[in-house]
PDB file of N, CA and C in Angstrom:
ATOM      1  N   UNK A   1     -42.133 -39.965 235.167  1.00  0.00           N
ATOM      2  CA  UNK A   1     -41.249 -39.198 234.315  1.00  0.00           C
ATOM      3  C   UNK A   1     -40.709 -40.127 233.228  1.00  0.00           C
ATOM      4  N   UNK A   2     -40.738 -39.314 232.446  1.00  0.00           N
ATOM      5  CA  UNK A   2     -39.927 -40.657 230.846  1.00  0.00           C
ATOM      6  C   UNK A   2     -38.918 -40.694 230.496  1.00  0.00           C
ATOM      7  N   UNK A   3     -38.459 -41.726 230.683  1.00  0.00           N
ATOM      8  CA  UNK A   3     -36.722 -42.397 230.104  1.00  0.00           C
ATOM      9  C   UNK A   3     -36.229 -40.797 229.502  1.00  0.00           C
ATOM     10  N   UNK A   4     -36.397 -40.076 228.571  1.00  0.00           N
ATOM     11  CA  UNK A   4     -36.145 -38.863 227.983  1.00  0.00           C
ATOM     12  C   UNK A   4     -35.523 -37.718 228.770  1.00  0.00           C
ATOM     13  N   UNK A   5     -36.895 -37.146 229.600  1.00  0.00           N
ATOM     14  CA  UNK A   5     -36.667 -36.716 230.874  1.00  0.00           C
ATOM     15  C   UNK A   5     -35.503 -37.111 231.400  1.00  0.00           C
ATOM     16  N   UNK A   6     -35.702 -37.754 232.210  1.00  0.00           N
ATOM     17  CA  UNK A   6     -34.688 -38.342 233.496  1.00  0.00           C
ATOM     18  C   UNK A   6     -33.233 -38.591 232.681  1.00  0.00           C
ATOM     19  N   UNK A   7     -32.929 -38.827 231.559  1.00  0.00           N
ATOM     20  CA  UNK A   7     -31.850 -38.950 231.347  1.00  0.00           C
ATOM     21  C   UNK A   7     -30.590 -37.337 231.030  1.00  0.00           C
ATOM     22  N   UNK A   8     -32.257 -36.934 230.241  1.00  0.00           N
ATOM     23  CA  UNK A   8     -31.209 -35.452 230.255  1.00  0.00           C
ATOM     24  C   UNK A   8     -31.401 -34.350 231.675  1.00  0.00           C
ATOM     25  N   UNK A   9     -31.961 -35.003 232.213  1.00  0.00           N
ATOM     26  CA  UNK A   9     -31.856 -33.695 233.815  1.00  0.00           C
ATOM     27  C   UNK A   9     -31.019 -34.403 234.855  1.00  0.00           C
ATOM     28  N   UNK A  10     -30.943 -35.751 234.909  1.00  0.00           N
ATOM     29  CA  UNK A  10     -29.473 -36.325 235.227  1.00  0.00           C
ATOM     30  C   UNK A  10     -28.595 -36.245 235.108  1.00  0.00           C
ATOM     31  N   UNK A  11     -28.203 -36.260 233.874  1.00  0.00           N
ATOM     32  CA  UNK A  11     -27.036 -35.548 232.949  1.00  0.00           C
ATOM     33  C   UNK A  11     -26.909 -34.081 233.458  1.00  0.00           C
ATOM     34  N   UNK A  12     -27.404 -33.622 233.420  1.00  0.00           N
ATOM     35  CA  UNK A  12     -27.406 -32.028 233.777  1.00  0.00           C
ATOM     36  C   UNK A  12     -27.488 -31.575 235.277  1.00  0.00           C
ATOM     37  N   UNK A  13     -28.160 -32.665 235.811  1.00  0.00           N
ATOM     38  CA  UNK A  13     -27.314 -32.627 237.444  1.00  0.00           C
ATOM     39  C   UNK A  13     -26.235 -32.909 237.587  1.00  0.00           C
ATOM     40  N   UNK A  14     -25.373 -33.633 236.942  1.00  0.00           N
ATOM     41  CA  UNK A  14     -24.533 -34.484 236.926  1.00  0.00           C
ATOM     42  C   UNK A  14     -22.971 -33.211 236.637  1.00  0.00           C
ATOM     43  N   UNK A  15     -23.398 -32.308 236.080  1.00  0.00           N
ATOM     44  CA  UNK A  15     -23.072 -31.464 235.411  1.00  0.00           C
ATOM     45  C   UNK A  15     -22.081 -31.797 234.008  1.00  0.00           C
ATOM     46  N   UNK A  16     -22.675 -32.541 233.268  1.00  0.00           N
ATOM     47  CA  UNK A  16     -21.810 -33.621 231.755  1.00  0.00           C
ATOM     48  C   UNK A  16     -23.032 -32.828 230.702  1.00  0.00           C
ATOM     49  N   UNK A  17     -21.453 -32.427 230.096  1.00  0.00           N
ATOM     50  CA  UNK A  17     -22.138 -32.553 228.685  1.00  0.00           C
ATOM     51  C   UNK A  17     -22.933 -33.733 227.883  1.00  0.00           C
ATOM     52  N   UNK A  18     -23.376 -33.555 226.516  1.00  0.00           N
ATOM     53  CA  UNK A  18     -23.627 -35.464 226.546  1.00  0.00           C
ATOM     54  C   UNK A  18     -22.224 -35.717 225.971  1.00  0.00           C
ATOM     55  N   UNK A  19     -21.653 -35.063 225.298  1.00  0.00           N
ATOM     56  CA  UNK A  19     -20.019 -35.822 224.974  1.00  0.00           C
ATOM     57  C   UNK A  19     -19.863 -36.444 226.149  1.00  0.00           C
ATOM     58  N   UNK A  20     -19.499 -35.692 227.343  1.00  0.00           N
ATOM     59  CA  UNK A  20     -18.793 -36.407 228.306  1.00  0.00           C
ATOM     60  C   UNK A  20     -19.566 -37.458 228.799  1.00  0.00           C
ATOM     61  N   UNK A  21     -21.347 -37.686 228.890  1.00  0.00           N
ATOM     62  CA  UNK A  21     -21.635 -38.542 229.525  1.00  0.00           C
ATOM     63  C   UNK A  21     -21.374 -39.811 228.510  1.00  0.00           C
ATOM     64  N   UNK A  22     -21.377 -39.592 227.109  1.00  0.00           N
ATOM     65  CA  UNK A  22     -21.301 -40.442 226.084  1.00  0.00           C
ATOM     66  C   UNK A  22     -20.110 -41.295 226.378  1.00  0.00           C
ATOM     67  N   UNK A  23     -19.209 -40.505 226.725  1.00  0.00           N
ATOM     68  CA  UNK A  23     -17.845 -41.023 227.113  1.00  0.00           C
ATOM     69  C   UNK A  23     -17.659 -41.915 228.220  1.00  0.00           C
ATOM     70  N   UNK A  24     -18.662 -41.710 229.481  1.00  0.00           N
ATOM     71  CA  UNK A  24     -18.683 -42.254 230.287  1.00  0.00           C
ATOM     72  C   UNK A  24     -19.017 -43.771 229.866  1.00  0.00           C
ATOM     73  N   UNK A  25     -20.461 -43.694 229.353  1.00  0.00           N
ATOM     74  CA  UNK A  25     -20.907 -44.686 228.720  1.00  0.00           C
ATOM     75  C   UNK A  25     -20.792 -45.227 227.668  1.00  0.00           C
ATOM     76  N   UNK A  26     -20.006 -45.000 226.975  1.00  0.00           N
ATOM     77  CA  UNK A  26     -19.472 -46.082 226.286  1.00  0.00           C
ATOM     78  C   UNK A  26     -20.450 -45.900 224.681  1.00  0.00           C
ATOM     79  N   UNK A  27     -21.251 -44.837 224.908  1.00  0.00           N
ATOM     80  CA  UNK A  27     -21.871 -44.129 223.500  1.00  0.00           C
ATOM     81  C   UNK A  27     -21.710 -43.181 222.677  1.00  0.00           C
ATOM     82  N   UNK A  28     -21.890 -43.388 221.602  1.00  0.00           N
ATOM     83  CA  UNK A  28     -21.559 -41.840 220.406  1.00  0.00           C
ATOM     84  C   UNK A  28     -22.360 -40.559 221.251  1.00  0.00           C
ATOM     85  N   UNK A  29     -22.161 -39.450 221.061  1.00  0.00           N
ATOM     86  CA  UNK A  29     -23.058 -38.283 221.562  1.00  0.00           C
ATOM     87  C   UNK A  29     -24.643 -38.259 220.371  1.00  0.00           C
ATOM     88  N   UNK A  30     -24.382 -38.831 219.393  1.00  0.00           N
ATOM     89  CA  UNK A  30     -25.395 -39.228 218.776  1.00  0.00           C
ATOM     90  C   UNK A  30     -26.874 -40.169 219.334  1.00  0.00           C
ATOM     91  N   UNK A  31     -25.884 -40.855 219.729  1.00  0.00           N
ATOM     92  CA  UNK A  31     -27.402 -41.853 220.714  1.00  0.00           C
ATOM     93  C   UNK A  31     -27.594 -41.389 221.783  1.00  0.00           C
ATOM     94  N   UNK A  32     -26.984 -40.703 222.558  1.00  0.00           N
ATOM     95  CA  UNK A  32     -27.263 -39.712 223.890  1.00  0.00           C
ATOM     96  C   UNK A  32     -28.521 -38.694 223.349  1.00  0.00           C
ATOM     97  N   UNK A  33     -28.314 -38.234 222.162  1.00  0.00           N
ATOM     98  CA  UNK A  33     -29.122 -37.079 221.870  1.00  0.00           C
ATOM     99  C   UNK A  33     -30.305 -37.581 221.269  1.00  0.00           C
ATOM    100  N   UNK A  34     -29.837 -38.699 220.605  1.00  0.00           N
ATOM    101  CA  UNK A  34     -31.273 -39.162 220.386  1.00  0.00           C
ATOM    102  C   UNK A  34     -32.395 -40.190 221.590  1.00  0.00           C
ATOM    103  N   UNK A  35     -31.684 -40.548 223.002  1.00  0.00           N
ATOM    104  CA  UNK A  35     -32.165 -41.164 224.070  1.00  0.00           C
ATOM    105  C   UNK A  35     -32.931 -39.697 224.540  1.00  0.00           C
ATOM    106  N   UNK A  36     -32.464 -38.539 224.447  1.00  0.00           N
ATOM    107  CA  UNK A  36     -32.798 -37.476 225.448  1.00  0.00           C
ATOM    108  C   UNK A  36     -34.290 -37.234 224.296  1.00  0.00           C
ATOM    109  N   UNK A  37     -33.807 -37.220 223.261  1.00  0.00           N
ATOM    110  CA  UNK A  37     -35.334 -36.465 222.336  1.00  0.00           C
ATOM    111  C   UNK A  37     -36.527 -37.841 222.041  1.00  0.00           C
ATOM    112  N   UNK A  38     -36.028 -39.072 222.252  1.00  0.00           N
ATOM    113  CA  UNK A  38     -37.012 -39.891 221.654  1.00  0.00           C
ATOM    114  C   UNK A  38     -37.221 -40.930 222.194  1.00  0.00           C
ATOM    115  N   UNK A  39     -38.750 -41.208 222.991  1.00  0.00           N
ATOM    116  CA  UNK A  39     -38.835 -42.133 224.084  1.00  0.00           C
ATOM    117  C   UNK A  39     -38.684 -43.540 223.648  1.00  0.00           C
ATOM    118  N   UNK A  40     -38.753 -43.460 222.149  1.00  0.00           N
ATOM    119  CA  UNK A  40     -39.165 -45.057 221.667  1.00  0.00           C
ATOM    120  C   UNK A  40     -37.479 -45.788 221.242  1.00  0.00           C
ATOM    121  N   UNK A  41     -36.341 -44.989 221.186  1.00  0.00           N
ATOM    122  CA  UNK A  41     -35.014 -45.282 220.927  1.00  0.00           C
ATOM    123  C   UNK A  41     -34.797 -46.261 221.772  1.00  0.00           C
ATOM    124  N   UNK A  42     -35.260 -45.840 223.883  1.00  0.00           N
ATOM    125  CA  UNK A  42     -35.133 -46.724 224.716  1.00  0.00           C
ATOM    126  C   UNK A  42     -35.130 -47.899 224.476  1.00  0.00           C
ATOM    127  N   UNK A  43     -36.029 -48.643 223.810  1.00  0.00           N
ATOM    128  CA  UNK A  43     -36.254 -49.703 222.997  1.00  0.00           C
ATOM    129  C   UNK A  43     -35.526 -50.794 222.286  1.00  0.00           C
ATOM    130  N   UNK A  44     -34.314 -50.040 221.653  1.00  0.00           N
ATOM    131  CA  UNK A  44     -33.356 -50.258 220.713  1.00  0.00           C
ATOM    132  C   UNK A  44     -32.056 -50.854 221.850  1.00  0.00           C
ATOM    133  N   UNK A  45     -32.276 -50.540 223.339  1.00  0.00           N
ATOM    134  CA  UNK A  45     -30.743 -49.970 223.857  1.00  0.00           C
ATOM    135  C   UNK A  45     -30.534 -51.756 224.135  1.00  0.00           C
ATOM    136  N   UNK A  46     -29.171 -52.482 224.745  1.00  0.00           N
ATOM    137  CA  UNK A  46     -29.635 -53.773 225.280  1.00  0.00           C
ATOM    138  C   UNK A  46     -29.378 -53.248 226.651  1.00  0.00           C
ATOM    139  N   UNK A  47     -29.564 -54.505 227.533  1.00  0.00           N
ATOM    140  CA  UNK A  47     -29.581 -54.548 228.794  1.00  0.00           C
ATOM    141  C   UNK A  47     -28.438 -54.022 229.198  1.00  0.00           C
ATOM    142  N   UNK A  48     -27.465 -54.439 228.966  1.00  0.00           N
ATOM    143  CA  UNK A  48     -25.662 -53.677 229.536  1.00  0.00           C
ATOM    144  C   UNK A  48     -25.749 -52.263 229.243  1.00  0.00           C
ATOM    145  N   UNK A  49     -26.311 -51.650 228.408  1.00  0.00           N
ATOM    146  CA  UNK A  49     -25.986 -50.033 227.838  1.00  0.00           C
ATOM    147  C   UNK A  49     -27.035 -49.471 229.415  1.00  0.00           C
ATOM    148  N   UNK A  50     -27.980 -49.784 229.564  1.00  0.00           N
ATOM    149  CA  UNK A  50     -28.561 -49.242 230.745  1.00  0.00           C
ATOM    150  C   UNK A  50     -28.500 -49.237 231.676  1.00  0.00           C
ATOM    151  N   UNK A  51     -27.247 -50.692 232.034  1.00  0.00           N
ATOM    152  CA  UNK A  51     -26.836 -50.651 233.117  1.00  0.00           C
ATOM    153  C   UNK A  51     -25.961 -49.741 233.584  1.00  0.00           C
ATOM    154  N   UNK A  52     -25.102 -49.586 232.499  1.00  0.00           N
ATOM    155  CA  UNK A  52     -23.633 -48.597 232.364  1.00  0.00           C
ATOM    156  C   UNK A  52     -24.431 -47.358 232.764  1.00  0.00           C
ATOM    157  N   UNK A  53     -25.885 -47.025 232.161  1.00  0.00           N
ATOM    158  CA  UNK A  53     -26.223 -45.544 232.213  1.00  0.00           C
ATOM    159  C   UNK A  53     -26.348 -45.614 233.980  1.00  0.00           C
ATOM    160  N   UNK A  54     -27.183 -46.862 234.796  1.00  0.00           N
ATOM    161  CA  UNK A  54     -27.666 -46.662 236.010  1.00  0.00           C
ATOM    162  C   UNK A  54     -26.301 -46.854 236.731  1.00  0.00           C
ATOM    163  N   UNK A  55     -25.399 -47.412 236.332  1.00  0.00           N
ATOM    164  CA  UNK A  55     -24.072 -47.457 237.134  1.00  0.00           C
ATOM    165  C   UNK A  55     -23.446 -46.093 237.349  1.00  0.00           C
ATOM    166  N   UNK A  56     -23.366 -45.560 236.343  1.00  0.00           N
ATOM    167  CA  UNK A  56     -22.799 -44.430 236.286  1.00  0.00           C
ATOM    168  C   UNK A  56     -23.614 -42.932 237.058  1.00  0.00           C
ATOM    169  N   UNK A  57     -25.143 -43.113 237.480  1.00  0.00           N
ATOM    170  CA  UNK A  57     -25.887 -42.203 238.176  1.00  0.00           C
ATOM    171  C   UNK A  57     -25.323 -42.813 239.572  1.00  0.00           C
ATOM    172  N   UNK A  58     -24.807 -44.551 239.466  1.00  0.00           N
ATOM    173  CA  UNK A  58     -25.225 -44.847 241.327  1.00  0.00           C
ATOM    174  C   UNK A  58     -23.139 -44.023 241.812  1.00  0.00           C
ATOM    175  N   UNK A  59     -22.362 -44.401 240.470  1.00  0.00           N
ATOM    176  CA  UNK A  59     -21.323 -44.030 240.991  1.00  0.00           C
ATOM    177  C   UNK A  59     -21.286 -42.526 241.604  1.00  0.00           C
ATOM    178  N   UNK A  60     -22.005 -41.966 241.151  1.00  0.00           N
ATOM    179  CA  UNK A  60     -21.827 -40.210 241.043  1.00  0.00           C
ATOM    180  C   UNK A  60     -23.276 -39.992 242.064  1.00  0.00           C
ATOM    181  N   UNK A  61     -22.998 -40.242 242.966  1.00  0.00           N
ATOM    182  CA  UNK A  61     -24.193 -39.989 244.121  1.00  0.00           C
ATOM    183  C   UNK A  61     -24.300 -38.425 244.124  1.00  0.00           C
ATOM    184  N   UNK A  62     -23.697 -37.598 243.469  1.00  0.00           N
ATOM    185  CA  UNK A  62     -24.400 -36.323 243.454  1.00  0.00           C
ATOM    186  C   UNK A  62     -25.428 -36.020 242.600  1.00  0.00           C
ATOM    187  N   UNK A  63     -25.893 -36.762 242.557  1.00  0.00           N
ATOM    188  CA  UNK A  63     -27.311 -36.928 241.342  1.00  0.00           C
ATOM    189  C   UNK A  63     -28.436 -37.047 242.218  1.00  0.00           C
ATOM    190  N   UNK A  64     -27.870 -37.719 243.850  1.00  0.00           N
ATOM    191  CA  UNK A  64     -29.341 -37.944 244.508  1.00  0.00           C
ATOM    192  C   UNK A  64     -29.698 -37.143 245.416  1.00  0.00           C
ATOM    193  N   UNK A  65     -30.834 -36.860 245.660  1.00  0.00           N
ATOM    194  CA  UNK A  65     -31.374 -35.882 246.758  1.00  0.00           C
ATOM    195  C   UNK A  65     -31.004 -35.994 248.166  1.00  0.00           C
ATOM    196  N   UNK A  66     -30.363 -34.788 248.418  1.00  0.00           N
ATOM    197  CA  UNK A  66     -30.237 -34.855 250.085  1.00  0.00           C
ATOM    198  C   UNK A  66     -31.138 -35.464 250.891  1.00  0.00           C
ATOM    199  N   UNK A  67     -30.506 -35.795 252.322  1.00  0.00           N
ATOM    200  CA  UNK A  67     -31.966 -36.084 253.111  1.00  0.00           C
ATOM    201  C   UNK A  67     -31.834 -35.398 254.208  1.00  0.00           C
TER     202      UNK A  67
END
């Protein structure tokens, strides 16, 4: 699945607008929208911005599948 994907059906499990996830992370809703539409932006992000994104899926464990 591609960075694109997974970020906006996360988000949307998550149940966050991208304002709010933007907020979470520490990004404009501008680069949220452009991470969700364009695989090659990934590219651009540094290492800390992705961490914040994977921190913020591990804080909110309702993102992960039952077992």
């Amino acid at each position: 699945m591609k960075n694109t994907v997974k970020l906006k059906w996360n988000r949307k499990r998550l149940g966050m607008t991208q304002k709010a996830f933007a907020e979470h992370v520490g990004l404009s809703v501008q680069t949220i929208s452009r991470l969700e539409l364009d695989e090659t932006a990934w590219a651009t992000l540094k290492t800390e911005t992705v961490d914040k994104i994977q921190s913020l899926y591990d804080s909110m464990a309702s993102w992960q599948p039952e077992r």
